[in-house]
Protein backbone atom coordinates (compact mmCIF):
# COMPACT_ATOMS: atom_id res chain seq x y z
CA UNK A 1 0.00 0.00 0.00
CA UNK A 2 1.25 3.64 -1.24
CA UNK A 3 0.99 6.61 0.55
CA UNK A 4 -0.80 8.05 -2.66
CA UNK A 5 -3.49 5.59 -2.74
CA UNK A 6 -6.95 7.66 -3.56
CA UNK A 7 -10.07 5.62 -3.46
CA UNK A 8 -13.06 6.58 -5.12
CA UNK A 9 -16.37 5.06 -4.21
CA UNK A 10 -19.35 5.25 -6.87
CA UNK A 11 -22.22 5.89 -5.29
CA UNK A 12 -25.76 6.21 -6.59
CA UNK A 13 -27.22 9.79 -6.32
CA UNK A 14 -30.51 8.28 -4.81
CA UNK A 15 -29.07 5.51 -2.53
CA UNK A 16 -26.75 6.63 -0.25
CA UNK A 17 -27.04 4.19 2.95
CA UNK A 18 -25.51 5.13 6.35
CA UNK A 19 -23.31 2.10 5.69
CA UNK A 20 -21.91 4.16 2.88
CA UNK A 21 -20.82 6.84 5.42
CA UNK A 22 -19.16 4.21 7.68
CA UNK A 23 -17.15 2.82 5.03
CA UNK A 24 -15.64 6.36 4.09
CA UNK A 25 -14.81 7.56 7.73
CA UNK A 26 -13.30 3.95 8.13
CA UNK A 27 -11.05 3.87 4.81
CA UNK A 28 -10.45 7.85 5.72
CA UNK A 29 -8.94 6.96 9.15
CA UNK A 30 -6.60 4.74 7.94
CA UNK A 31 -3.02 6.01 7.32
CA UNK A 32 -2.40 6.10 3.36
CA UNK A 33 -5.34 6.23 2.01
CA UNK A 34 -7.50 9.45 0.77
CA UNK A 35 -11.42 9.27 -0.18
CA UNK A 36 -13.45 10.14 -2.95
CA UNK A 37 -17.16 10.24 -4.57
CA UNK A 38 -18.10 9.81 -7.48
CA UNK A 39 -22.06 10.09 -7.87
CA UNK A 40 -23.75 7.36 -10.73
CA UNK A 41 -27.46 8.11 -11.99
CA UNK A 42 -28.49 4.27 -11.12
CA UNK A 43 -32.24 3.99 -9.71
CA UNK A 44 -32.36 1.35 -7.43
CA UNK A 45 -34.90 -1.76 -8.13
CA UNK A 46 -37.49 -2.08 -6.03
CA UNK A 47 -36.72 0.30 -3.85
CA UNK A 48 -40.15 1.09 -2.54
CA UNK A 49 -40.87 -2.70 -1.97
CA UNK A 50 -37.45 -2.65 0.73
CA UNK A 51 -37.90 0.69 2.05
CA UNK A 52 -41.17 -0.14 3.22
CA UNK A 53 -40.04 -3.84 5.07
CA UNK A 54 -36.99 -1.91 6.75
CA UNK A 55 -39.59 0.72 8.16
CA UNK A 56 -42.43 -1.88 9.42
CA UNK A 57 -39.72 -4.09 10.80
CA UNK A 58 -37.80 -1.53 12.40
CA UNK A 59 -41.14 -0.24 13.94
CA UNK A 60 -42.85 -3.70 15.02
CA UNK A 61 -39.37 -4.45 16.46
CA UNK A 62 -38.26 -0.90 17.99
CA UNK A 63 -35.00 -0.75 15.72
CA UNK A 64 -33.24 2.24 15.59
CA UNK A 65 -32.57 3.27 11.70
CA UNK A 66 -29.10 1.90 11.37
CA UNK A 67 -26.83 0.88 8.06
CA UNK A 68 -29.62 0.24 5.77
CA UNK A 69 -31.03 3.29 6.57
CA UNK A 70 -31.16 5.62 3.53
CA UNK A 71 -29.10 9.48 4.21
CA UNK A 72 -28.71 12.41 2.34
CA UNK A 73 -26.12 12.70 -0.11
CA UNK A 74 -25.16 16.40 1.22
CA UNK A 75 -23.77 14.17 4.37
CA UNK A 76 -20.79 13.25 2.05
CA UNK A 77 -19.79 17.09 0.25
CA UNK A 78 -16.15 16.43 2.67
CA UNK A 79 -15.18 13.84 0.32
CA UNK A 80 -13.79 15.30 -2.89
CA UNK A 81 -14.89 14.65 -6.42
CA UNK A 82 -12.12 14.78 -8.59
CA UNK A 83 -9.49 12.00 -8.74
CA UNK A 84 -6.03 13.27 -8.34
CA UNK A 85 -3.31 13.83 -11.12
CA UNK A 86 -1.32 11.15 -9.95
CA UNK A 87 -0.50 8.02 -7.47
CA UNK A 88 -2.67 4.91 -7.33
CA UNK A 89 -6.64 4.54 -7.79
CA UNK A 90 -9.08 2.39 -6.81
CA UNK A 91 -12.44 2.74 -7.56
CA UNK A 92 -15.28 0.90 -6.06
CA UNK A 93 -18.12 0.69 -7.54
CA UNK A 94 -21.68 0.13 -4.86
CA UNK A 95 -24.06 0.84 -7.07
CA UNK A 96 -26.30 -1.62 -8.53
CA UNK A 97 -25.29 -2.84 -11.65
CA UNK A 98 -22.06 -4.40 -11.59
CA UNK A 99 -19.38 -2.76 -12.94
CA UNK A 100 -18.51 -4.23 -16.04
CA UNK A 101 -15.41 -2.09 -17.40
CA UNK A 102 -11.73 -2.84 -16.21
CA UNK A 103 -11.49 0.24 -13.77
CA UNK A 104 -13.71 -0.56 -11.36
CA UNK A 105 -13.94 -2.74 -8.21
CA UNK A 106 -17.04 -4.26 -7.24
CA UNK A 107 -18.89 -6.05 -4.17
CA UNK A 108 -21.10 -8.37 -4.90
CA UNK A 109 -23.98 -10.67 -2.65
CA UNK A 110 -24.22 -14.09 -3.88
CA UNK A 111 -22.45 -12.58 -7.37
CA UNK A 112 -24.86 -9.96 -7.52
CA UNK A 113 -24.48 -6.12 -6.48
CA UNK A 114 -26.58 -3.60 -4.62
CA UNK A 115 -28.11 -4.13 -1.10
CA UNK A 116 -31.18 -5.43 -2.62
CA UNK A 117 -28.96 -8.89 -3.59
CA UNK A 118 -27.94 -9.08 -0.17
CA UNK A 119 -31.95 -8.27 1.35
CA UNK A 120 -32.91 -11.01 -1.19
CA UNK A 121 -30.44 -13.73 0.21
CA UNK A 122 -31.68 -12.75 3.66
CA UNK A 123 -35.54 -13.61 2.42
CA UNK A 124 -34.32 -16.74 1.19
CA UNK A 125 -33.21 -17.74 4.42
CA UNK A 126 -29.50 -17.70 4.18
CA UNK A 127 -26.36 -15.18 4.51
CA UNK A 128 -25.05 -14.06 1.16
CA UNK A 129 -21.25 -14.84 0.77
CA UNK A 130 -20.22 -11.22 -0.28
CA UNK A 131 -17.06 -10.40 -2.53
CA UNK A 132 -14.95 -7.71 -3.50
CA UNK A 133 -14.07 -8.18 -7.18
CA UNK A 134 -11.11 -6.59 -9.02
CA UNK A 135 -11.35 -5.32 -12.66
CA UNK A 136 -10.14 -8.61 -13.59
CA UNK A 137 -13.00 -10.21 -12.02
CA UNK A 138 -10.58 -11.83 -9.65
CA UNK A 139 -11.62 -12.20 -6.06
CA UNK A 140 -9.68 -10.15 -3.63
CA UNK A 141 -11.65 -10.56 -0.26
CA UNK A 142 -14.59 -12.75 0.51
CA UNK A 143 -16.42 -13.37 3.70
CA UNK A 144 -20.02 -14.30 4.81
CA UNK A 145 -21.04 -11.33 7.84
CA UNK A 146 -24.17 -12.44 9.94
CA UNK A 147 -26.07 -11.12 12.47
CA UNK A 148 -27.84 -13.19 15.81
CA UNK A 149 -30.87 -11.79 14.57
CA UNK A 150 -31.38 -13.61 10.49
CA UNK A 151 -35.36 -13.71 11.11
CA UNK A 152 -35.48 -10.00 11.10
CA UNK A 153 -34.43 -8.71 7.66
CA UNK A 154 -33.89 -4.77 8.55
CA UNK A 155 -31.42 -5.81 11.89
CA UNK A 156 -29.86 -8.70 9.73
CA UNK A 157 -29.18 -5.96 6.83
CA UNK A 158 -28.30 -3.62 9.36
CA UNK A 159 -25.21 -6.41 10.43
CA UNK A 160 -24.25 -7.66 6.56
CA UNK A 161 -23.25 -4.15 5.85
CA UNK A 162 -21.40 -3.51 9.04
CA UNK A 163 -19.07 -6.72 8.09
CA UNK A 164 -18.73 -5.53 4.14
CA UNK A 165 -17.09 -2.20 5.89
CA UNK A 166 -14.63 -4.47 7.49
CA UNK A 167 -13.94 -6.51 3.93
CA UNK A 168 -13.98 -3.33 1.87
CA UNK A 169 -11.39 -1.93 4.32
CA UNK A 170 -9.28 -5.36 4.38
CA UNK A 171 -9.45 -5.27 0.30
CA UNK A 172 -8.49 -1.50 0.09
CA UNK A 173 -5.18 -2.55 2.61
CA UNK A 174 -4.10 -5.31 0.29
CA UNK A 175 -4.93 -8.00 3.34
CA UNK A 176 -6.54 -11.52 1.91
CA UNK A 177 -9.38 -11.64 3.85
CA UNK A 178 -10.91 -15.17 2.70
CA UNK A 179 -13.95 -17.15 3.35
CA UNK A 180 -12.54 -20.17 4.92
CA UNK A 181 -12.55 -23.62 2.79
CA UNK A 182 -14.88 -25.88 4.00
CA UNK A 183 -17.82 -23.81 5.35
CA UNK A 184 -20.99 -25.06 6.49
CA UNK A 185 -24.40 -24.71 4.44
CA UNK A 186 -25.44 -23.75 7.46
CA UNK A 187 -29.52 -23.16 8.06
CA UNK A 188 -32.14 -24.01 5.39
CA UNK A 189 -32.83 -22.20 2.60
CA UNK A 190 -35.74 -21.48 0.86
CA UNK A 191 -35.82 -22.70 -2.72
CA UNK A 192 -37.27 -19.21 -3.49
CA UNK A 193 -36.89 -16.52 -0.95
CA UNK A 194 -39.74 -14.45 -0.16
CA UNK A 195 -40.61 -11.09 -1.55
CA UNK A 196 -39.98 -7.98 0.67
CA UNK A 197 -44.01 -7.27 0.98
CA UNK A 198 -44.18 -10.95 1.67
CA UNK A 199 -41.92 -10.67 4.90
CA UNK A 200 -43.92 -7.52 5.29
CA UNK A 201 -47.09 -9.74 5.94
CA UNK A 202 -44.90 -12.75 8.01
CA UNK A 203 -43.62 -9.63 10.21
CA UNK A 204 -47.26 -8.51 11.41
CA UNK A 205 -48.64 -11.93 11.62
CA UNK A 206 -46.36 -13.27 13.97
CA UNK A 207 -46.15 -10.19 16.24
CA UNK A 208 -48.70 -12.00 18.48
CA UNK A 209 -46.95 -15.15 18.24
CA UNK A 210 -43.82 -13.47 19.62
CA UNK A 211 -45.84 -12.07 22.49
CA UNK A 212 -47.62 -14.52 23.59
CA UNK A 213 -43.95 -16.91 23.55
CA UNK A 214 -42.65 -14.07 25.63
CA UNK A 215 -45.35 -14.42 28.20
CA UNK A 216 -45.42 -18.09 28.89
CA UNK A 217 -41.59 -18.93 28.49
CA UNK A 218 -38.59 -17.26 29.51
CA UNK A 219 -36.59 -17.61 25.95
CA UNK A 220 -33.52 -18.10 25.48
CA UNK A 221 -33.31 -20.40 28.01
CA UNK A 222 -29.50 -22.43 27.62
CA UNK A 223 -28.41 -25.98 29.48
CA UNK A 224 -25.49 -27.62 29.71
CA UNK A 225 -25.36 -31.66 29.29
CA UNK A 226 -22.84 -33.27 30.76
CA UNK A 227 -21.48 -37.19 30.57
CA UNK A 228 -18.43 -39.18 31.52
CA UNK A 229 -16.51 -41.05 28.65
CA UNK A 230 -13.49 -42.83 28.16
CA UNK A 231 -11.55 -43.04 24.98
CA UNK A 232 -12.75 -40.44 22.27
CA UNK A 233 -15.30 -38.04 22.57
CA UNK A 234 -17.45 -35.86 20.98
CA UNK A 235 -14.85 -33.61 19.55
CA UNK A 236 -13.12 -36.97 17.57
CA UNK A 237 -16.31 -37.93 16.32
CA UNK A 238 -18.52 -34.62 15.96
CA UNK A 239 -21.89 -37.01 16.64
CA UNK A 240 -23.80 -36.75 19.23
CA UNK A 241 -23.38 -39.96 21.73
CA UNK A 242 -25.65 -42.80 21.75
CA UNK A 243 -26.12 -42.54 25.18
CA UNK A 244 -27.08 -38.89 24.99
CA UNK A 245 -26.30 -36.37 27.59
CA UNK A 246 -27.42 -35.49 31.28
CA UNK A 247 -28.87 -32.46 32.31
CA UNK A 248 -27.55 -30.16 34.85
CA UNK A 249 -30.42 -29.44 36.82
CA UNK A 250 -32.01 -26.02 37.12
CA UNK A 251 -34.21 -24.14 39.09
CA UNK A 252 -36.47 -22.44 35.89
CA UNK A 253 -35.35 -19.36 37.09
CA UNK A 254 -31.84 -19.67 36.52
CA UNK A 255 -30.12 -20.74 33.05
CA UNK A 256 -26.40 -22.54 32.61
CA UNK A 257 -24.79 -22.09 29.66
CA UNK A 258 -21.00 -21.71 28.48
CA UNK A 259 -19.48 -24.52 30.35
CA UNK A 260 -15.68 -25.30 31.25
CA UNK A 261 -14.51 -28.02 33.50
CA UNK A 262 -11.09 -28.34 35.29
CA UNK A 263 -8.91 -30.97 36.93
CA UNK A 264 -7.35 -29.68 39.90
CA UNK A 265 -5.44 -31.83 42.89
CA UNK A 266 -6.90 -34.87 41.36
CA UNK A 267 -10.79 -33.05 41.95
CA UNK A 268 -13.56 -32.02 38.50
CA UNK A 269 -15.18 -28.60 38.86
CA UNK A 270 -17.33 -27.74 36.43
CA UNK A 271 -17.29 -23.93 35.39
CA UNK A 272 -20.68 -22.20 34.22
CA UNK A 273 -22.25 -18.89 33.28
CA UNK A 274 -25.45 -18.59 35.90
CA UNK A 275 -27.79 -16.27 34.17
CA UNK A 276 -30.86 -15.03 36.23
CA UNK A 277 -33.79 -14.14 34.44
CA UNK A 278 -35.03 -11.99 37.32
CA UNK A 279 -31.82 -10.13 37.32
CA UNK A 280 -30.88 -9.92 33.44
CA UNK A 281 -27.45 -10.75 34.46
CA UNK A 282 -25.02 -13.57 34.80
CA UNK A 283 -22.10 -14.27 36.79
CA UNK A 284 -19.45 -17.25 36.98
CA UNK A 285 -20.98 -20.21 39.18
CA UNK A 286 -19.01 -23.53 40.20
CA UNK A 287 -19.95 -26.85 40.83
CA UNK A 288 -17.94 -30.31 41.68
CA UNK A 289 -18.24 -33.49 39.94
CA UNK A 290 -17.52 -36.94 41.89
CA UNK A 291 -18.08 -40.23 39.92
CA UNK A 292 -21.40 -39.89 39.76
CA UNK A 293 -21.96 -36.35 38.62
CA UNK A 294 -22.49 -33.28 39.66
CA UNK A 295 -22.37 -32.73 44.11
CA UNK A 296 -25.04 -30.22 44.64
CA UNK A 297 -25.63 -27.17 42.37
CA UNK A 298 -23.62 -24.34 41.06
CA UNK A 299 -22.65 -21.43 43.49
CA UNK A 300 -21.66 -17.95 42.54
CA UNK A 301 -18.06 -17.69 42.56
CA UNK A 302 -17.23 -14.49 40.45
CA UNK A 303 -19.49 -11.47 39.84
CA UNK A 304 -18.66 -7.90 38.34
CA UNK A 305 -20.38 -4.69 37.49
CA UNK A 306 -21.60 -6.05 34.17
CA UNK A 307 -22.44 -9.48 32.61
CA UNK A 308 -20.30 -12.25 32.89
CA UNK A 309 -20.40 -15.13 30.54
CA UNK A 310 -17.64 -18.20 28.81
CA UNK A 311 -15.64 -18.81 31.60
CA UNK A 312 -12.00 -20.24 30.17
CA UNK A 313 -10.16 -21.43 33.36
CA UNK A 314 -6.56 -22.89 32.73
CA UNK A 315 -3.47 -24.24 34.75
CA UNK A 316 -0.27 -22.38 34.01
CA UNK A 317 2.83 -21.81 36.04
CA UNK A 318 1.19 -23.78 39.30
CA UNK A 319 -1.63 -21.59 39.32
CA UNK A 320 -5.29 -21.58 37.95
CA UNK A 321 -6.55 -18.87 36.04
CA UNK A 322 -10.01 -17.42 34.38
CA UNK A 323 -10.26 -15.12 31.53
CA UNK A 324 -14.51 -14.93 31.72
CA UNK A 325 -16.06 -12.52 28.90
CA UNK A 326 -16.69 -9.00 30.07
CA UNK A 327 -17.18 -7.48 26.91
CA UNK A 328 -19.80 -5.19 28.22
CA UNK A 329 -16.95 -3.55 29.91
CA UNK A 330 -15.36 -3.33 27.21
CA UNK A 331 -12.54 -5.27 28.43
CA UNK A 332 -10.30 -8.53 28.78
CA UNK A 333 -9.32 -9.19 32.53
CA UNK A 334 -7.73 -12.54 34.06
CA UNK A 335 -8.36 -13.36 36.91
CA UNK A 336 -6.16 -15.68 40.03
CA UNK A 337 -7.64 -18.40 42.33
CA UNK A 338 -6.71 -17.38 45.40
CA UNK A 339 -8.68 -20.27 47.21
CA UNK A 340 -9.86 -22.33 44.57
CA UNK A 341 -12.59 -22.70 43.38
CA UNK A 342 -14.03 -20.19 45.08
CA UNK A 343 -12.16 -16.82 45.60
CA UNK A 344 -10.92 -15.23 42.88
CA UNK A 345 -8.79 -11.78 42.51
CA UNK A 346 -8.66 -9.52 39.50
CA UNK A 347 -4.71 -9.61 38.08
CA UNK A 348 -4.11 -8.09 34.87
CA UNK A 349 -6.32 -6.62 32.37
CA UNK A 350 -5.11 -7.89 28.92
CA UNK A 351 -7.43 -5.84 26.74
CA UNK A 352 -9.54 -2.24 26.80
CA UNK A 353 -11.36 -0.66 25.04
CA UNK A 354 -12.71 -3.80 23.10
CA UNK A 355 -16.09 -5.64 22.27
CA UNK A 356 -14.18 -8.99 22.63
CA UNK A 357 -16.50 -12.41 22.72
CA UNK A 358 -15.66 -15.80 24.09
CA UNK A 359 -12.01 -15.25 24.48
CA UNK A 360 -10.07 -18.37 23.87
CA UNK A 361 -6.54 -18.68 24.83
CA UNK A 362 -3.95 -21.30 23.94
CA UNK A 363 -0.25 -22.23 23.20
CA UNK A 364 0.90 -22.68 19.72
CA UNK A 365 5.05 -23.17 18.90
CA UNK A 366 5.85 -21.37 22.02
CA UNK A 367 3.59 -18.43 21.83
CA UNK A 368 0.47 -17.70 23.67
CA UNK A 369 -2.52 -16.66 21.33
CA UNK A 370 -5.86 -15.48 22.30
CA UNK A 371 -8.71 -15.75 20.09
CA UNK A 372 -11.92 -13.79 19.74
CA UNK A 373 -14.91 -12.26 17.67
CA UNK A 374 -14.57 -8.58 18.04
CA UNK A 375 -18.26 -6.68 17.45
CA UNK A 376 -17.49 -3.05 15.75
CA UNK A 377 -20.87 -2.51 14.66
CA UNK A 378 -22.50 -5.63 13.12
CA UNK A 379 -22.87 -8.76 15.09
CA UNK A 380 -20.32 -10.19 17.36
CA UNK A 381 -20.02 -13.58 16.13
CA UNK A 382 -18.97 -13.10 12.50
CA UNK A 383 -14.99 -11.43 12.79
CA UNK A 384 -12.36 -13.64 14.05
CA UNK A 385 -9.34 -11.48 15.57
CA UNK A 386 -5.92 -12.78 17.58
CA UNK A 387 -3.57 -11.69 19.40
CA UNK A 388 -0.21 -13.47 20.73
CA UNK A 389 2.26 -12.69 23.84
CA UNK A 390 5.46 -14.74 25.45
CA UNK A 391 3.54 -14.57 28.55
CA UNK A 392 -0.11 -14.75 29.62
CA UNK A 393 -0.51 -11.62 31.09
CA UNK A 394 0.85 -9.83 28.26
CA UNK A 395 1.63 -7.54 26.19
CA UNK A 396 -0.72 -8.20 23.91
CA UNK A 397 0.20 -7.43 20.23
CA UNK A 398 -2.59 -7.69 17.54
CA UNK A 399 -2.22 -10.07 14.78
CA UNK A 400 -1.69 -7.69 11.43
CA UNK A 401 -4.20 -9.12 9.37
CA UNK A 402 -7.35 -8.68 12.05
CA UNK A 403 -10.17 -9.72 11.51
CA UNK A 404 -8.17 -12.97 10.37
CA UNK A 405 -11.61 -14.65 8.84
CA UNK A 406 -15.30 -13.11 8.03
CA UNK A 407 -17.56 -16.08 8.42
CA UNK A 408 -20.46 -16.09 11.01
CA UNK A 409 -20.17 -20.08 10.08
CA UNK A 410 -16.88 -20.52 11.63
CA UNK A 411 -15.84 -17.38 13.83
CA UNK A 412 -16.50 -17.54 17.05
CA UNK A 413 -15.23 -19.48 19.67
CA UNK A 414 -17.16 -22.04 21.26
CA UNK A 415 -14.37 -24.29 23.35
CA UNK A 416 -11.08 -25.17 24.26
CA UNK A 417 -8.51 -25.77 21.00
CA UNK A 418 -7.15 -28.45 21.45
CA UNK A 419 -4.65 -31.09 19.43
CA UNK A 420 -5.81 -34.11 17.41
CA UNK A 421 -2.91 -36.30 15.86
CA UNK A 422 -0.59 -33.08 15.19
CA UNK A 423 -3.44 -30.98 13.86
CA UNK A 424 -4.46 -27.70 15.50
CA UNK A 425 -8.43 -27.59 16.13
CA UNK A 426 -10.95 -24.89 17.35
CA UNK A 427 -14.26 -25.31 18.13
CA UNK A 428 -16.08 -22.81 16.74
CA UNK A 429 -19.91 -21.47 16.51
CA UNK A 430 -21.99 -21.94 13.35
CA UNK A 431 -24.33 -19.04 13.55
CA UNK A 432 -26.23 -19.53 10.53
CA UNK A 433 -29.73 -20.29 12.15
CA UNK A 434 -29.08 -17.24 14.41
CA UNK A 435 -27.43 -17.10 17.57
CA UNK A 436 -25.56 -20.52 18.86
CA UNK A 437 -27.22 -22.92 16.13
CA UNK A 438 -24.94 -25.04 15.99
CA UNK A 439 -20.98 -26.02 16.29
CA UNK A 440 -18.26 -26.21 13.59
CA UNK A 441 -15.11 -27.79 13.92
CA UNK A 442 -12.30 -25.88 12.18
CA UNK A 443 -8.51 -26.87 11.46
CA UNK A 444 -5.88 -24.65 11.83
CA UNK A 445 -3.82 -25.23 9.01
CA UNK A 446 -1.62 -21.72 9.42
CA UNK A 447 -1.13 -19.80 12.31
CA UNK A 448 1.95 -17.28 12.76
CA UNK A 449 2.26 -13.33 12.88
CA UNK A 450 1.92 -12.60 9.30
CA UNK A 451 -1.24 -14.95 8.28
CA UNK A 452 -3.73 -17.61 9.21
CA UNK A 453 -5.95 -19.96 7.19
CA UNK A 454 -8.43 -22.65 8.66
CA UNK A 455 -10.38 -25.01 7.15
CA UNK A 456 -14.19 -26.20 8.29
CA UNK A 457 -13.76 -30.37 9.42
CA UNK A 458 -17.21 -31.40 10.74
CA UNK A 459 -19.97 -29.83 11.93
CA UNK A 460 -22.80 -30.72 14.74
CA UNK A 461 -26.02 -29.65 14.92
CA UNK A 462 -29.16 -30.09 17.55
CA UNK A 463 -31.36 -33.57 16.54
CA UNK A 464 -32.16 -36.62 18.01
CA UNK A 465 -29.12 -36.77 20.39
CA UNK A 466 -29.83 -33.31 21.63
CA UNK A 467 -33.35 -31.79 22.74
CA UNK A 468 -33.00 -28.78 21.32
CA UNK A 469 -32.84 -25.93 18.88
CA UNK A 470 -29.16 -25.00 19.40
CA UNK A 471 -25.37 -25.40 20.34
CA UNK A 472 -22.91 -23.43 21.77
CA UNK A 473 -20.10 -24.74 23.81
CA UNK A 474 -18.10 -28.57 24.17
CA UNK A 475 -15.48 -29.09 26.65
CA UNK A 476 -13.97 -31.90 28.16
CA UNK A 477 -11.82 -32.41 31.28
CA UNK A 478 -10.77 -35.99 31.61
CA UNK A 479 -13.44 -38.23 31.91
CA UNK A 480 -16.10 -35.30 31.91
CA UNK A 481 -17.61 -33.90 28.78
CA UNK A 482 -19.93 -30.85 28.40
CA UNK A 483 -22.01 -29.12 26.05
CA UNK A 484 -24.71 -26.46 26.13
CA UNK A 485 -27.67 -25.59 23.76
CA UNK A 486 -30.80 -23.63 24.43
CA UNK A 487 -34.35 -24.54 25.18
CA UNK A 488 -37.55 -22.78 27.27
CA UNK A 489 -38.42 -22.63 29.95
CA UNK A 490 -42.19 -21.95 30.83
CA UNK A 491 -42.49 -19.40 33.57
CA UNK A 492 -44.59 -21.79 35.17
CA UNK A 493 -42.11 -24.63 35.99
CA UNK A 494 -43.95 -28.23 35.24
CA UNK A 495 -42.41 -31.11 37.33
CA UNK A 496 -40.33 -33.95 36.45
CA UNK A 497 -39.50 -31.23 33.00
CA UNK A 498 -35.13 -31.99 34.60
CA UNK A 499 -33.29 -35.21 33.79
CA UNK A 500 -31.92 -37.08 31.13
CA UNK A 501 -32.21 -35.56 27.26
């Protein structure tokens, strides 16, 4: 990348999203690079038809206008017009019709161009792989952005276009940014998608449906299974046991989710998230496994001024550590057993300023790396970022080509990484089907400070040996193996609804 690189984005005159705005204050902030418009007479097709689903969906749902939401033009007069007399150029063309000349960039949904190919991939019940096409119509970047929210067209719009800033960007630094090999199908889609004024109709209808789901269950409502094993597990096979999996009991009130057991002095904890629906909030809860299972039921051992989820808790250097998510805080903070398992002290925070998700750390050719979606915007399960250190509590340096994958599929952490046979594996979450649908099991095939590339191995979904629509987490800790997913719970509890699944 020059120092003279000008990038001009073609824009149509009577389109301009917010998302168009992001991308130019995020390609202006970065050193290098200068901005331009140039303004393209392209009408946009059916315009009214997805203007008017954005609006009812944003209003049934309380949505605040967001990336899809159509500005003025005037909101872009700082950005010059005229390309300049010398240095490098790279024009991007975001209008509608693909570029077909051999000046122009392009980003394309499924192949196709304008925000109404990625709305119609969204009706269709799928996220659209989007690309950013050189003049040669080779493909520079690629990357499938999600959102936890696919059912809702305007907030999963909202999410795509946050994630093409962050490809656009990647493209525009020279950084591959690739959709990794291997990726899931992921959830159903429709043969043919439904037209925006028929989500229009779906959106109204099933506002009652919502409520009345809101008022007799508590939703979502996440448990952890649990069973002992010896030889292989879940991880080596990516099926769900025979056998199937035991519940962790809970009170209806309270959900588990995120689970992480330990070995310790020759002892199993277990590790949980405790979420209170009464409180909104959850906070790190412990319980002990004997032979039999679990010895009681989880107690609070760590709590904080925000949410506290995905406990990781690791032995290094003779002590036993927990890096739980506090990305409300915008922060990564370990935390020291000083009495384990049940006092804990704050000592270092590794990260700030940072939306960081399910942070996963691990030891790779002598380094420590952590892993993590990062949220800047969009959703927080679709960007992949690392970081690396000599020592756990830091310094943490970046890796140079963050977000290292794009790919709501195959993102986010959902486990410990862990070493099959000399091959480097993450668990990851397939978010697809929306939040936590189900797992992915990705190989790290390169991993160093100037690149990584994975590759999708298996994936595992909810079915017969799960009860229930999702999955989130699998861990294992010698002879104990976990996993979470989500159900409901009815706000009434009914008896005997705790035991075996």
């Amino acid at each position: 990348m020059t120092a003279t690189t000008y990038v001009e984005l073609r824009l149509p005159t009577s389109g301009v999203r917010a998302w168009h705005l992001d991308l130019a204050h995020a390609l202006h902030g970065h050193h290098g690079l200068e901005v331009g418009v140039a303004w393209v007479d392209d009408p946009p097709p059916r315009a009214h038809e997805l203007e008017r689903l954005l609006a009812i969906e944003r209003r049934i749902h309380r949505l605040a206008p967001a990336r899809s939401a159509r500005v003025e033009s005037h909101q872009l007069a700082h950005l010059g017009t005229h390309r300049p007399a010398s240095g490098r150029v790279l024009c991007l063309d975001l209008t509608w019709s693909r570029a077909t000349g051999t000046r122009h960039w392009s980003l394309t949904f499924d192949g196709r161009a304008g925000e109404d190919a990625a709305a119609d991939a969204l009706l269709a019940g799928r996220f659209p792989v989007v690309e950013v096409v050189d003049p040669s119509g080779t493909v520079v970047a690629s990357g499938r952005p999600g959102s936890e929210l696919p059912g809702i067209t305007a907030a999963a719009l909202d999410d795509v276009l946050a994630g093409c800033v962050r490809l656009v960007v990647a493209a525009a630094e020279g950084h591959h940014l690739w959709l990794p090999e291997g990726g899931a199908e992921g959830r159903p889609r429709s043969v043919v998608g439904r037209s925006p004024n028929q989500q229009v109709v779906r959106a109204v209808a099933g506002t009652p449906l919502r409520k009345a789901a809101r008022t007799l269950y508590r939703t979502p409502h996440w448990r952890v299974g649990w069973r002992f094993v010896d030889g292989p597990g879940t991880i080596d096979a990516m099926e769900h046991p025979p056998s199937g999996w035991q519940n962790l009991p809970d009170d209806g009130h309270h959900f588990y989710a995120d689970p992480f057991p330990i070995q310790v002095a020759g002892r199993t904890h277990l590790f949980v998230e405790d979420f209170d629906h009464r409180i909104g909030r959850g906070v790190i809860s412990v319980v002990e496994f004997d032979d039999r299972g679990p010895i009681g039921t989880p107690v609070c051992v760590l709590s904080h001024d925000v949410h506290l989820s995905y406990p990781f808790v690791l032995e290094h250097d003779g002590e036993v550590w927990m890096i739980p998510e506090t990305s409300a805080a915008g922060t990564v903070e370990l935390y020291r057993a000083v009495d384990f398992p049940h006092r804990w002290a704050l000592d270092a925070v590794l990260l700030r300023d940072i939306d960081a998700n399910d942070v996963t750390p691990f030891r790779h050719q002598g380094r420590w790396w952590l892993s993590a979606t990062v949220r800047q915007g969009g959703s927080c399960s679709d960007a992949l970022h690392l970081w690396y250190a000599d020592d756990l509590r830091g310094p943490w340096t970046p890796h140079r080509r963050n977000p290292v994958v794009l790919d709501i599929a195959s993102a986010r952490p959902a486990g410990r990484v862990v070493q099959r046979g000399g091959r480097l594996l993450r668990p990851a979450q397939d978010g697809t089907g929306g939040y936590g649908s189900a797992l992915t099991l990705a190989e790290i095939v390169r991993l160093d400070t100037a690149g990584y590339e994975q590759r999708v191995v298996a994936r595992l979904a909810a079915g017969d040996g799960w009860a229930g629509r999702r999955l989130h987490t699998l861990n294992r800790a010698g002879r104990l193996e976990v996993i979470d997913g989500s159900s409901r719970s009815p706000r009434v509890p009914l008896p005997g609804r705790l035991g075996r699944v």
